[in-house]
Protein backbone atom coordinates (compact mmCIF):
# COMPACT_ATOMS: atom_id res chain seq x y z
CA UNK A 1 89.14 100.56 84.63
CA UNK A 2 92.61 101.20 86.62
CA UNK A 3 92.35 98.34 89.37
CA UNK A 4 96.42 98.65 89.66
CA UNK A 5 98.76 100.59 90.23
CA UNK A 6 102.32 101.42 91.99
CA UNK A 7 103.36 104.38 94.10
CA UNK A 8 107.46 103.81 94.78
CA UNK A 9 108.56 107.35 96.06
CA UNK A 10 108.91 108.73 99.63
CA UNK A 11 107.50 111.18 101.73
CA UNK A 12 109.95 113.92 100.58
CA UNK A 13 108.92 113.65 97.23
CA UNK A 14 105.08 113.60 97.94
CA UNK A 15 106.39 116.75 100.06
CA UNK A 16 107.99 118.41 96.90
CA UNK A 17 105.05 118.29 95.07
CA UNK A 18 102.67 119.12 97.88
CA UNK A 19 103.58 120.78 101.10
CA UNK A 20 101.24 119.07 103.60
CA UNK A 21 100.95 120.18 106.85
CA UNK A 22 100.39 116.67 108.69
CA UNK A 23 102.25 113.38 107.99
CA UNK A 24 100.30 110.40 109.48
CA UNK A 25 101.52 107.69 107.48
CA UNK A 26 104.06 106.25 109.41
CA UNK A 27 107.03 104.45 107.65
CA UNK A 28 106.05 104.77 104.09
CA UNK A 29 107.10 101.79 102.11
CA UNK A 30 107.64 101.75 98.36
CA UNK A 31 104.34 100.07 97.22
CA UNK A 32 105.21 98.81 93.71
CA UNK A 33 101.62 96.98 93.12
CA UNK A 34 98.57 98.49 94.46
CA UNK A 35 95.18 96.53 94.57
CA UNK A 36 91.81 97.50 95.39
CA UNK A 37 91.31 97.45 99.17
CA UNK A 38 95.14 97.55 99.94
CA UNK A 39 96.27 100.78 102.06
CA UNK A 40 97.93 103.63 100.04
CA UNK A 41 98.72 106.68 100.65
CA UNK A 42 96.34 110.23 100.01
CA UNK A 43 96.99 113.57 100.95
CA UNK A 44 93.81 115.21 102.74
CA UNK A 45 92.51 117.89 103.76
CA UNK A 46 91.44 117.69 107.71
CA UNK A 47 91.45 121.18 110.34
CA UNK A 48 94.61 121.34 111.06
CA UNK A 49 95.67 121.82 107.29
CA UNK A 50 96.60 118.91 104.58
CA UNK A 51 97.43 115.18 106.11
CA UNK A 52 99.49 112.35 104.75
CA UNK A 53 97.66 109.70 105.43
CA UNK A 54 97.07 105.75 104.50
CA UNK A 55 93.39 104.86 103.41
CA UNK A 56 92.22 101.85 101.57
CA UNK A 57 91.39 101.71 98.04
CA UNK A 58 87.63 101.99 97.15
CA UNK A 59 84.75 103.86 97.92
CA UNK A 60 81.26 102.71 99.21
CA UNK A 61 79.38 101.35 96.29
CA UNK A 62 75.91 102.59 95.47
CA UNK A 63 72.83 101.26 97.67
CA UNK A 64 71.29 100.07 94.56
CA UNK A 65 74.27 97.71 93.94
CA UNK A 66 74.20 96.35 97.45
CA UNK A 67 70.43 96.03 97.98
CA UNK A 68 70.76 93.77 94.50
CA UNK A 69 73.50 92.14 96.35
CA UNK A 70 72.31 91.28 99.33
CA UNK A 71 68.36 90.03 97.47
CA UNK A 72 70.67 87.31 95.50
CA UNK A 73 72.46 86.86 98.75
CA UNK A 74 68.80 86.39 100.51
CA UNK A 75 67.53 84.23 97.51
CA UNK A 76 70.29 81.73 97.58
CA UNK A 77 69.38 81.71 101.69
CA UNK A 78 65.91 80.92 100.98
CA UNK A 79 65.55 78.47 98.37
CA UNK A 80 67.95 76.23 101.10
CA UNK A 81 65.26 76.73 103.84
CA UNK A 82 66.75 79.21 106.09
CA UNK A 83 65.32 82.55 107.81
CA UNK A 84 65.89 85.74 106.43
CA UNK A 85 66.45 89.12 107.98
CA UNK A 86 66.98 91.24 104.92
CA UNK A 87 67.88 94.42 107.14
CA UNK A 88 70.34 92.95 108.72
CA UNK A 89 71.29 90.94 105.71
CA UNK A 90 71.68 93.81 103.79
CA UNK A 91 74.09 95.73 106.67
CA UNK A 92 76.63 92.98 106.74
CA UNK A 93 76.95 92.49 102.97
CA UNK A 94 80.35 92.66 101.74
CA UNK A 95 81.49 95.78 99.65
CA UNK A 96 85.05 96.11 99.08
CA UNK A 97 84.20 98.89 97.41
CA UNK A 98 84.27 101.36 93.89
CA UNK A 99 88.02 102.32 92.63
CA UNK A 100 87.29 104.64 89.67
CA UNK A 101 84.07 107.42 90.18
CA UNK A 102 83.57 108.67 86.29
CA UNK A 103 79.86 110.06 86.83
CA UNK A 104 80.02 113.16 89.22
CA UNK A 105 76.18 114.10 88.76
CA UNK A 106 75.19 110.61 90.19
CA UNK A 107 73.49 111.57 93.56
CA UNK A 108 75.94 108.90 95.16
CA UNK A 109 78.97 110.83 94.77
CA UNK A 110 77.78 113.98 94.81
CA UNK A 111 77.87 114.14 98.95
CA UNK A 112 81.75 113.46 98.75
CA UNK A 113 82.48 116.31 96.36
CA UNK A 114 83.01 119.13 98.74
CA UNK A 115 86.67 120.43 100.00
CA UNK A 116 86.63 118.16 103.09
CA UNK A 117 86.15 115.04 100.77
CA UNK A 118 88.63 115.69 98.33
CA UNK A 119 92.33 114.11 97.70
CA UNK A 120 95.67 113.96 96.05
CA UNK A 121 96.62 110.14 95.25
CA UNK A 122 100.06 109.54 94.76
CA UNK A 123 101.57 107.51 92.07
CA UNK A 124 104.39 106.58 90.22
CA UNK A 125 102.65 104.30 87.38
CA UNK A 126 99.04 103.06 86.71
CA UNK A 127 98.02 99.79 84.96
CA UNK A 128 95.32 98.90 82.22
CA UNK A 129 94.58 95.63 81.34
CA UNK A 130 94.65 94.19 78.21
CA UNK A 131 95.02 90.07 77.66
CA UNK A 132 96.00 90.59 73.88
CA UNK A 133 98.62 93.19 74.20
CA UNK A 134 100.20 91.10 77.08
CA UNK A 135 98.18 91.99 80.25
CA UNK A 136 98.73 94.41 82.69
CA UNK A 137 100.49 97.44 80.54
CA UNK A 138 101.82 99.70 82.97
CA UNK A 139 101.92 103.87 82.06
CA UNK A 140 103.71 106.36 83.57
CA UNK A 141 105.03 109.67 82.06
CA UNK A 142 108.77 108.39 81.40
CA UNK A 143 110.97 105.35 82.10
CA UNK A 144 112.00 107.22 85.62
CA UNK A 145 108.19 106.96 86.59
CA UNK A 146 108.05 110.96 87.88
CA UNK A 147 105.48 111.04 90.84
CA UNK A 148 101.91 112.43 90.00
CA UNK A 149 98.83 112.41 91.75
CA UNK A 150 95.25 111.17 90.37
CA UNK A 151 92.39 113.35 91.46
CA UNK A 152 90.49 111.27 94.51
CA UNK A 153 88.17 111.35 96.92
CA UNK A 154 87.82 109.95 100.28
CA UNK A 155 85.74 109.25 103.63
CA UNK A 156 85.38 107.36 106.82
CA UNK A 157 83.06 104.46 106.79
CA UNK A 158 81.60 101.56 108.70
CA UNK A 159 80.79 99.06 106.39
CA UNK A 160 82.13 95.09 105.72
CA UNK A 161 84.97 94.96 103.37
CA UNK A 162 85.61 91.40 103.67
CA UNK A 163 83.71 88.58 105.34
CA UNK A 164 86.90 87.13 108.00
CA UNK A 165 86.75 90.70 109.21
CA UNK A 166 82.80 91.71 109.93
CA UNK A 167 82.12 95.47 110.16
CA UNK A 168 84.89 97.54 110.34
CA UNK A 169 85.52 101.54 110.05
CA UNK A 170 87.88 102.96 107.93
CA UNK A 171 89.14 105.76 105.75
CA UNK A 172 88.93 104.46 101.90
CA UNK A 173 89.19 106.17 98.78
CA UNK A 174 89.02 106.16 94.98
CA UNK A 175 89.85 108.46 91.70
CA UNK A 176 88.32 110.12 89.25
CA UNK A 177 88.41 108.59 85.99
CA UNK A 178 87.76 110.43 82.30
CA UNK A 179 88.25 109.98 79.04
CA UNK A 180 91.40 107.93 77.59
CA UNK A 181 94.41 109.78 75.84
CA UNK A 182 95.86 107.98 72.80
CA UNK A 183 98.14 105.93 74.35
CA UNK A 184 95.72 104.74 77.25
CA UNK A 185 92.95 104.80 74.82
CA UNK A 186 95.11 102.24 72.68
CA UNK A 187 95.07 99.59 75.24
CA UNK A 188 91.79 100.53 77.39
CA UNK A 189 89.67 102.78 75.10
CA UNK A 190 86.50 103.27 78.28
CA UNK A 191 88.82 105.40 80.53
CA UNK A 192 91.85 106.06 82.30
CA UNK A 193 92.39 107.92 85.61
CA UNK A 194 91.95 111.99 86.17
CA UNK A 195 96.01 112.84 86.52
CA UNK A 196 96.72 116.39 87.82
CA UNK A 197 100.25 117.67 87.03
CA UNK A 198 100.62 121.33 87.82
CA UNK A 199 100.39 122.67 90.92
CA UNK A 200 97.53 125.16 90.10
CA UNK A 201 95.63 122.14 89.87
CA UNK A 202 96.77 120.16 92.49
CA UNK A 203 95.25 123.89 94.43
CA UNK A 204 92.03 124.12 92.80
CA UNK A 205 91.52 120.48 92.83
CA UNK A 206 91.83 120.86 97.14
CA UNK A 207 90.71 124.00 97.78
CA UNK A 208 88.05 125.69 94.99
CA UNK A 209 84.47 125.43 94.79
CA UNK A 210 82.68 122.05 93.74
CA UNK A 211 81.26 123.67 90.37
CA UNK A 212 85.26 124.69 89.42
CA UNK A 213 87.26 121.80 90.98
CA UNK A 214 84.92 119.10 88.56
CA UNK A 215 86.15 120.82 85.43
CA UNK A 216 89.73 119.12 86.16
CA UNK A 217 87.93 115.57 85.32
CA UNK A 218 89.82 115.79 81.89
CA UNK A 219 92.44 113.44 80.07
CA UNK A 220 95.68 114.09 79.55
CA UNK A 221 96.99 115.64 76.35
CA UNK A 222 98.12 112.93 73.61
CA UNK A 223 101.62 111.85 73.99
CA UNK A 224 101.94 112.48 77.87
CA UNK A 225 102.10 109.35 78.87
CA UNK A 226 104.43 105.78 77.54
CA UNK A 227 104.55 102.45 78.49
CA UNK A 228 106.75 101.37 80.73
CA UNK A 229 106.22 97.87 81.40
CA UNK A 230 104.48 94.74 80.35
CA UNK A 231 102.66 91.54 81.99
CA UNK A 232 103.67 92.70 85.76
CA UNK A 233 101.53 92.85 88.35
CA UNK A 234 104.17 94.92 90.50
CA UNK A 235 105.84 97.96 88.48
CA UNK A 236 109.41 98.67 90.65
CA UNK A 237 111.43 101.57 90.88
CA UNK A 238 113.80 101.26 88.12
CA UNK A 239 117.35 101.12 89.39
CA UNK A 240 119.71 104.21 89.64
């Protein structure tokens, strides 16, 4: 499961590789270490054309897991005594939400698949974890760490990401993960993240029908990808 990973270019370059309309991100700061629930940056598609915007990292998670949540959060409330009101209970438990989406059939994701819910997330490097091989090994597709985009999805949503801050609303968003290549598949053989690198695909991903955009959820050929770095939990820009 990618729960990491940098994005270290500008606007410009996003710009270069996709001509959105729309740039709402504000000053864009290299972001060399990228954690689930931290803002990043996606590229959307909204009515006036394709935005540049900043959304935080993870999607709702299923009902399922937050009903079994919030019944061990209710459990723990009732064995000391105290009143219960599941509904409510169950509203203002904490999700900070799903990173990687691998199973597009599941009737959870399914409602985020059309063109208004789809994304370009843009990165520079991605990290698996593996304690053995020394931790966080970082992958991108050469030492420069070229700018790429994982296939995503996003939405607005009202929801508790963290306790200190109660309900909040906000556009999040995750990626599509597949099958690992050899080199990902060396360090984390469950997955590694849907990468789109030619700009028909980068089209159909934001603009074709459901049924044709899915068939992108693919890995990357063998030998696209290296590692880069080693036991980081930021990946920098390497220096001119």
């Amino acid at each position: 499961m990618c729960n990491l990973y940098s994005m270290t270019k500008n606007q410009d370059a996003i710009r270069r590789l996709f001509a959105f309309d729309i740039d709402s991100s504000g000053n864009l700061p290299a972001m060399p270490g990228i954690f689930p629930d931290y803002p990043a940056p996606i590229v959307r598609n909204v009515s006036g054309g394709t935005e540049l915007a900043l959304a935080r990292w993870g999607m709702p998670s299923s009902q399922f897991a937050q009903m079994q949540a919030a019944k061990k959060r209710a459990a723990k409330l009732e064995e000391k005594g105290k009143p219960v009101d599941f509904k409510e209970l169950l509203r203002m438990e904490p999700d900070s939400g799903t990173t990687n989406i691998r199973n597009l059939d599941s009737k959870h994701w399914k409602r985020w698949l059309g063109v208004e819910s789809r994304c370009l997330v843009p990165f520079t490097s991605f990290s698996e974890f593996n304690k053995a091989e020394g931790g966080d090994i970082w992958f991108a597709f050469d030492e420069t760490r070229p700018l790429a985009f994982f296939a995503g999805i996003w939405t607005n949503w009202t929801s508790v990401r963290k306790v200190k801050e109660g309900e909040t609303t906000n556009d999040i968003f995750a990626f599509l993960t597949t099958d690992p290549n050899a080199e990902v598949g060396a360090i984390h053989p469950k997955a590694m993240p849907v990468i789109l690198t030619k700009p028909e695909e980068l089209e159909v991903w934001m603009t074709a029908p459901a049924d044709e955009a899915m068939q992108i959820q693919r890995s990357l050929p063998d030998g696209s990808l290296k590692i880069v770095a080693r036991g980081k939990k930021k990946d920098e820009a390497p220096t001119p």
